[in-house]
PDB file of N, CA and C in Angstrom:
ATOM      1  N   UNK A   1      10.748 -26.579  20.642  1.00  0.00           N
ATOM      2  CA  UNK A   1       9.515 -27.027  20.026  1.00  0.00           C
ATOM      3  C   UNK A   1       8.533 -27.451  21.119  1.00  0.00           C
ATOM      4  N   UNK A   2       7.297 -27.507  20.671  1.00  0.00           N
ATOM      5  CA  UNK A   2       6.240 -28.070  21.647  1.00  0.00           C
ATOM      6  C   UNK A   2       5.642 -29.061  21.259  1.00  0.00           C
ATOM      7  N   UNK A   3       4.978 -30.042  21.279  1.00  0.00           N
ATOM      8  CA  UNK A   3       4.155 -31.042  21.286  1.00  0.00           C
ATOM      9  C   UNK A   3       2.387 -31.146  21.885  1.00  0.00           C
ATOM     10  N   UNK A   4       2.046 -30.574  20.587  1.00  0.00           N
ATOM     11  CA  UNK A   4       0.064 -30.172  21.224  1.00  0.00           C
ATOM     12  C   UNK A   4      -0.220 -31.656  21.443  1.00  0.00           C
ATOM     13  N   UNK A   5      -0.856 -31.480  23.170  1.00  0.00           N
ATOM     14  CA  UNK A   5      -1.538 -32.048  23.833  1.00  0.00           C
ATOM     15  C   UNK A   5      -3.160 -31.962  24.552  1.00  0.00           C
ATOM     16  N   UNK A   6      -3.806 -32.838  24.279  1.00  0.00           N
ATOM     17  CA  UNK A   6      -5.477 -32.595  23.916  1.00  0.00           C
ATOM     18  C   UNK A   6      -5.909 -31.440  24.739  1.00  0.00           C
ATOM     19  N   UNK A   7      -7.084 -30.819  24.320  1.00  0.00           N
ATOM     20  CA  UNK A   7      -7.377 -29.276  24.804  1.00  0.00           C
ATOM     21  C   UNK A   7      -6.545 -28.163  24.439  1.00  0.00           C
ATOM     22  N   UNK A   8      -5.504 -28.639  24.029  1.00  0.00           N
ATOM     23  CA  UNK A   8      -4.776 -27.562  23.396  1.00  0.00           C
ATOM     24  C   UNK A   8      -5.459 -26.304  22.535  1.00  0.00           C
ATOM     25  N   UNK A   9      -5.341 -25.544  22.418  1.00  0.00           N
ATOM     26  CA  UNK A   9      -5.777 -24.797  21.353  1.00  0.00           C
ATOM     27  C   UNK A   9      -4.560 -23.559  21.270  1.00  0.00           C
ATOM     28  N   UNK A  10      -4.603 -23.377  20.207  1.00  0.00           N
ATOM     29  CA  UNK A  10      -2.882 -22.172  19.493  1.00  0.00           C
ATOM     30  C   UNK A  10      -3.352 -21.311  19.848  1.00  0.00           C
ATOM     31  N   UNK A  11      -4.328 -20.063  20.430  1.00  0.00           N
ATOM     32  CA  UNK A  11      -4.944 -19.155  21.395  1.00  0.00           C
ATOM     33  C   UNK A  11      -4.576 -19.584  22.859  1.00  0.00           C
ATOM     34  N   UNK A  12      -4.733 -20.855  23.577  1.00  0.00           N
ATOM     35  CA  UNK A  12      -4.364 -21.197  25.034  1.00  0.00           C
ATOM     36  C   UNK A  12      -2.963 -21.453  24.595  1.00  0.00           C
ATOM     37  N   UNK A  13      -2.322 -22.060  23.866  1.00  0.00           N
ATOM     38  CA  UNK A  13      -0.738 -22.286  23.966  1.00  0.00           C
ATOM     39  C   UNK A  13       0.023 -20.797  23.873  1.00  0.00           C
ATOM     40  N   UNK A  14      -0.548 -19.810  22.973  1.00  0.00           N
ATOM     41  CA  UNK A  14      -0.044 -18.784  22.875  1.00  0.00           C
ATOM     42  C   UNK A  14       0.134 -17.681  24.047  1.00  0.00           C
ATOM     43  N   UNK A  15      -1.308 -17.747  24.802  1.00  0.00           N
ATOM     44  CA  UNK A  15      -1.397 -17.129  25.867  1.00  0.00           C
ATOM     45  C   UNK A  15       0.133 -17.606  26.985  1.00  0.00           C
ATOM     46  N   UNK A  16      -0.104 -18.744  27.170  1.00  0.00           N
ATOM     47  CA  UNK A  16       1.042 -19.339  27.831  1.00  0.00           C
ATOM     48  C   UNK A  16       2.274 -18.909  27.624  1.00  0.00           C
ATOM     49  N   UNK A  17       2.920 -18.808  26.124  1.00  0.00           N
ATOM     50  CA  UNK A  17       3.938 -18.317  26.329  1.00  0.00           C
ATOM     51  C   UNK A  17       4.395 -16.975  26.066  1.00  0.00           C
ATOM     52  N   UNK A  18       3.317 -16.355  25.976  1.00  0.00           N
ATOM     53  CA  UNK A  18       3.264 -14.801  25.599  1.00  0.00           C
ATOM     54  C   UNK A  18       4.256 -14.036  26.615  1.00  0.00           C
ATOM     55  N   UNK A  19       5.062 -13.218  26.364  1.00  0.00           N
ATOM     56  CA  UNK A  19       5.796 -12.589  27.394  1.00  0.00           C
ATOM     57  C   UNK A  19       4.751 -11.957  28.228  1.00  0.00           C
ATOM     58  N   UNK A  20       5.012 -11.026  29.468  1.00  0.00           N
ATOM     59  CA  UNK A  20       3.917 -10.406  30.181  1.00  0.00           C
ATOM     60  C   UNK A  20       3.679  -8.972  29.567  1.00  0.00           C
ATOM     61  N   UNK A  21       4.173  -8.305  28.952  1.00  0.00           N
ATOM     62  CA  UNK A  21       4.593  -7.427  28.275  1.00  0.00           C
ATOM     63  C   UNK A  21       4.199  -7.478  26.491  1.00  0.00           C
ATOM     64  N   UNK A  22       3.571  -8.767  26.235  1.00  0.00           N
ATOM     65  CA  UNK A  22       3.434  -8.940  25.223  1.00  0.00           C
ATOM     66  C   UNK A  22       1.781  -9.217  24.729  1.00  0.00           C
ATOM     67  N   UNK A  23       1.818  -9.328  23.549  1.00  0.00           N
ATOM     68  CA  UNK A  23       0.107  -9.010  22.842  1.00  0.00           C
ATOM     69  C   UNK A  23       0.099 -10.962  22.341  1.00  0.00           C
ATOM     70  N   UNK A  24      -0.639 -11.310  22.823  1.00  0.00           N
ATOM     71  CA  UNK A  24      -1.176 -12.951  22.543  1.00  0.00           C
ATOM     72  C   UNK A  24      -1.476 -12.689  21.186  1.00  0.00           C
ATOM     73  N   UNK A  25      -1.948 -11.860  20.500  1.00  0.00           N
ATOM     74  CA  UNK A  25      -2.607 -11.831  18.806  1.00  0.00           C
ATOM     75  C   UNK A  25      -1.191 -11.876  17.839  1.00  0.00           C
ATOM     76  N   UNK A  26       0.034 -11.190  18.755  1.00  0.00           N
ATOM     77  CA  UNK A  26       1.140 -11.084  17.691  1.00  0.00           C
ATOM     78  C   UNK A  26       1.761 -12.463  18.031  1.00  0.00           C
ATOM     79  N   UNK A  27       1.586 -13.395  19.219  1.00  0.00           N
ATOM     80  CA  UNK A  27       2.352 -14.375  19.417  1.00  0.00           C
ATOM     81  C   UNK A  27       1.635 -15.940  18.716  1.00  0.00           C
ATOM     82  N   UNK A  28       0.336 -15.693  18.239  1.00  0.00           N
ATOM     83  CA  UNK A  28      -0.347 -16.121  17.524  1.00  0.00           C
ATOM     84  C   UNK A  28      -0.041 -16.251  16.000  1.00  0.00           C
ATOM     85  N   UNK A  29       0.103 -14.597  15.465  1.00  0.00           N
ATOM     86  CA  UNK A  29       0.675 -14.596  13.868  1.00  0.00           C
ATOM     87  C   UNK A  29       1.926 -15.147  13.933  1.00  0.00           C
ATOM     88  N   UNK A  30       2.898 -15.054  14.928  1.00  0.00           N
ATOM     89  CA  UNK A  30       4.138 -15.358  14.709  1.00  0.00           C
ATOM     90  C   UNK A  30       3.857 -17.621  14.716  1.00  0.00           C
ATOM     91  N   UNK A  31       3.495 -17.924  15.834  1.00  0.00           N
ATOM     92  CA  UNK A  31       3.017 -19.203  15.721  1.00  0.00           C
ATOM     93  C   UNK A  31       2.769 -19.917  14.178  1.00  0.00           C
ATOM     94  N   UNK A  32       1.997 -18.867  13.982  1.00  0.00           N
ATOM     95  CA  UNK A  32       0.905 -19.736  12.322  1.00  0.00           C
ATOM     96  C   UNK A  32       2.065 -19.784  11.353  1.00  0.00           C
ATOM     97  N   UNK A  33       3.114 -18.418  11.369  1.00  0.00           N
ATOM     98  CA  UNK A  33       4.046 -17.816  10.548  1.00  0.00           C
ATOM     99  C   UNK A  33       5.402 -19.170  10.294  1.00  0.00           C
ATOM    100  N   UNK A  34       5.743 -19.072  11.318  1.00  0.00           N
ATOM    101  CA  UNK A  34       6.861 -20.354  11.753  1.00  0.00           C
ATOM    102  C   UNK A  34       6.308 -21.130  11.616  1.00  0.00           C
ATOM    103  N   UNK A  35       5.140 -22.048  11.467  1.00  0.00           N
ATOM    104  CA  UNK A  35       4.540 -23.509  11.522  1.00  0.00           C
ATOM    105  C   UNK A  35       4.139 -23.747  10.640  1.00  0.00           C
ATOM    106  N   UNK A  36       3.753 -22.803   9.175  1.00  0.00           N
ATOM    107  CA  UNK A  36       3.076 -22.710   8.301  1.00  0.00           C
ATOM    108  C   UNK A  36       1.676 -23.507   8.222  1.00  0.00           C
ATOM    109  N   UNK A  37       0.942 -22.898   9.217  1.00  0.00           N
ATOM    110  CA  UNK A  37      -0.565 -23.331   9.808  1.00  0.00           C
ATOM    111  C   UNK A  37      -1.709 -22.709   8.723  1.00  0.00           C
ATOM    112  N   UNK A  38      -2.015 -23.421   8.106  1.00  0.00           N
ATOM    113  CA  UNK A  38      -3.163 -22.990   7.198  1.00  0.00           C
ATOM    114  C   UNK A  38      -4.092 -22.337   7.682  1.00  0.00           C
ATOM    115  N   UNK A  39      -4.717 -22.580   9.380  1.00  0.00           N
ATOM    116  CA  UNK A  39      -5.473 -22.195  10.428  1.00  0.00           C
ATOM    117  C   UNK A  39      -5.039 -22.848  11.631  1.00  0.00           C
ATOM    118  N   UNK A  40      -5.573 -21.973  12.716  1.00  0.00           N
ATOM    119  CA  UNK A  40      -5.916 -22.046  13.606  1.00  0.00           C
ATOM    120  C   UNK A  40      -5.654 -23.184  14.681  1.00  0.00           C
ATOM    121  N   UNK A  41      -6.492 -24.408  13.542  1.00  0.00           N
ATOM    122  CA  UNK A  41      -6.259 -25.449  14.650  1.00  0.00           C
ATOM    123  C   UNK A  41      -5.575 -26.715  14.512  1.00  0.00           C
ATOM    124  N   UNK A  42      -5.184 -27.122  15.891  1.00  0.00           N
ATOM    125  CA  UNK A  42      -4.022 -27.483  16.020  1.00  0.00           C
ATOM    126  C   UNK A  42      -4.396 -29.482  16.263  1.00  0.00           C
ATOM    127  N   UNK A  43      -3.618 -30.258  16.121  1.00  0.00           N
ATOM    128  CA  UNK A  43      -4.023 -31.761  16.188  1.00  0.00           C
ATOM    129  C   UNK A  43      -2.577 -32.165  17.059  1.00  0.00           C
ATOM    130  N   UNK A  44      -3.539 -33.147  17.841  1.00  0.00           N
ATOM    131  CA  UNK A  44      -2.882 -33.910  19.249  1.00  0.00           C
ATOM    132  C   UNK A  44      -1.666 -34.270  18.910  1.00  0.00           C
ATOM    133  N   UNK A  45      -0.504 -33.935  19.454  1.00  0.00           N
ATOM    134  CA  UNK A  45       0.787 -34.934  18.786  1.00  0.00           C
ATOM    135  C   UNK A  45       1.334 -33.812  17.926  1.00  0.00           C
ATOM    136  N   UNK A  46       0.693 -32.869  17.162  1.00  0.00           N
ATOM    137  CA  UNK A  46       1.516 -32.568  16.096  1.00  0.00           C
ATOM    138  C   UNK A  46       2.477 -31.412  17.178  1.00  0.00           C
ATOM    139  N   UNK A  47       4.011 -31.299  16.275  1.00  0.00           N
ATOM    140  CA  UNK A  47       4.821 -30.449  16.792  1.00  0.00           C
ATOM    141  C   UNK A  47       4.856 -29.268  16.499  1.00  0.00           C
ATOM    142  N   UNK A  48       4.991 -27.817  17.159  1.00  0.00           N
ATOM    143  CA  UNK A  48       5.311 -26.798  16.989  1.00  0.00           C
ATOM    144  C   UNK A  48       6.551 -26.198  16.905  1.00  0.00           C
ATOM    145  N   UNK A  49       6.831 -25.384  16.159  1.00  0.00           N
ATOM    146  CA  UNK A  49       8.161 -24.555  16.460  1.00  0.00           C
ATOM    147  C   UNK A  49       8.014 -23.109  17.057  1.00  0.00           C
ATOM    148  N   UNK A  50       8.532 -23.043  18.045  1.00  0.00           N
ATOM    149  CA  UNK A  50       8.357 -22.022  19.445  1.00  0.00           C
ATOM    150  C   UNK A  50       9.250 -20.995  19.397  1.00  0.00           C
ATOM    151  N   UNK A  51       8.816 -19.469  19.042  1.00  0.00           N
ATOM    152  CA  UNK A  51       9.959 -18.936  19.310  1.00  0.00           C
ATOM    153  C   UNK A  51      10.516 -18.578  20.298  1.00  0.00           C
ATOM    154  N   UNK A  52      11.477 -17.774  20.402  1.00  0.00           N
ATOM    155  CA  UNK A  52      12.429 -17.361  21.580  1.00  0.00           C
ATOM    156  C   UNK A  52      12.466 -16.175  21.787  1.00  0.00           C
ATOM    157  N   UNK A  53      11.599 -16.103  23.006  1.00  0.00           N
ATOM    158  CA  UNK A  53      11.314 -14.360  23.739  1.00  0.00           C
ATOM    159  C   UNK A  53      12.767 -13.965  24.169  1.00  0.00           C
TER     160      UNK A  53
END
């Protein structure tokens, strides 16, 4: 899991853990998918569930 910390945004967290080989837009749907994110954006503190490349 991760823990969003200020400036965060689920576009910069995604980029981050995107494989190198991989598309940031699918590591994004998968994000929203697992977190059940209504949108986009994300609040300080709250936790994520991260998958496993």
């Amino acid at each position: 899991s991760y823990t969003v910390r200020p400036g965060d945004t689920l576009w910069s967290y995604a980029a981050r853990i995107t494989p190198a080989d991989g598309d940031v837009w699918e590591t994004v749907a998968v994000l929203e998918e697992l977190n059940d994110l209504p949108s986009s954006e994300l609040t300080v503190g709250q936790r994520l569930i991260v998958p496993v490349w």
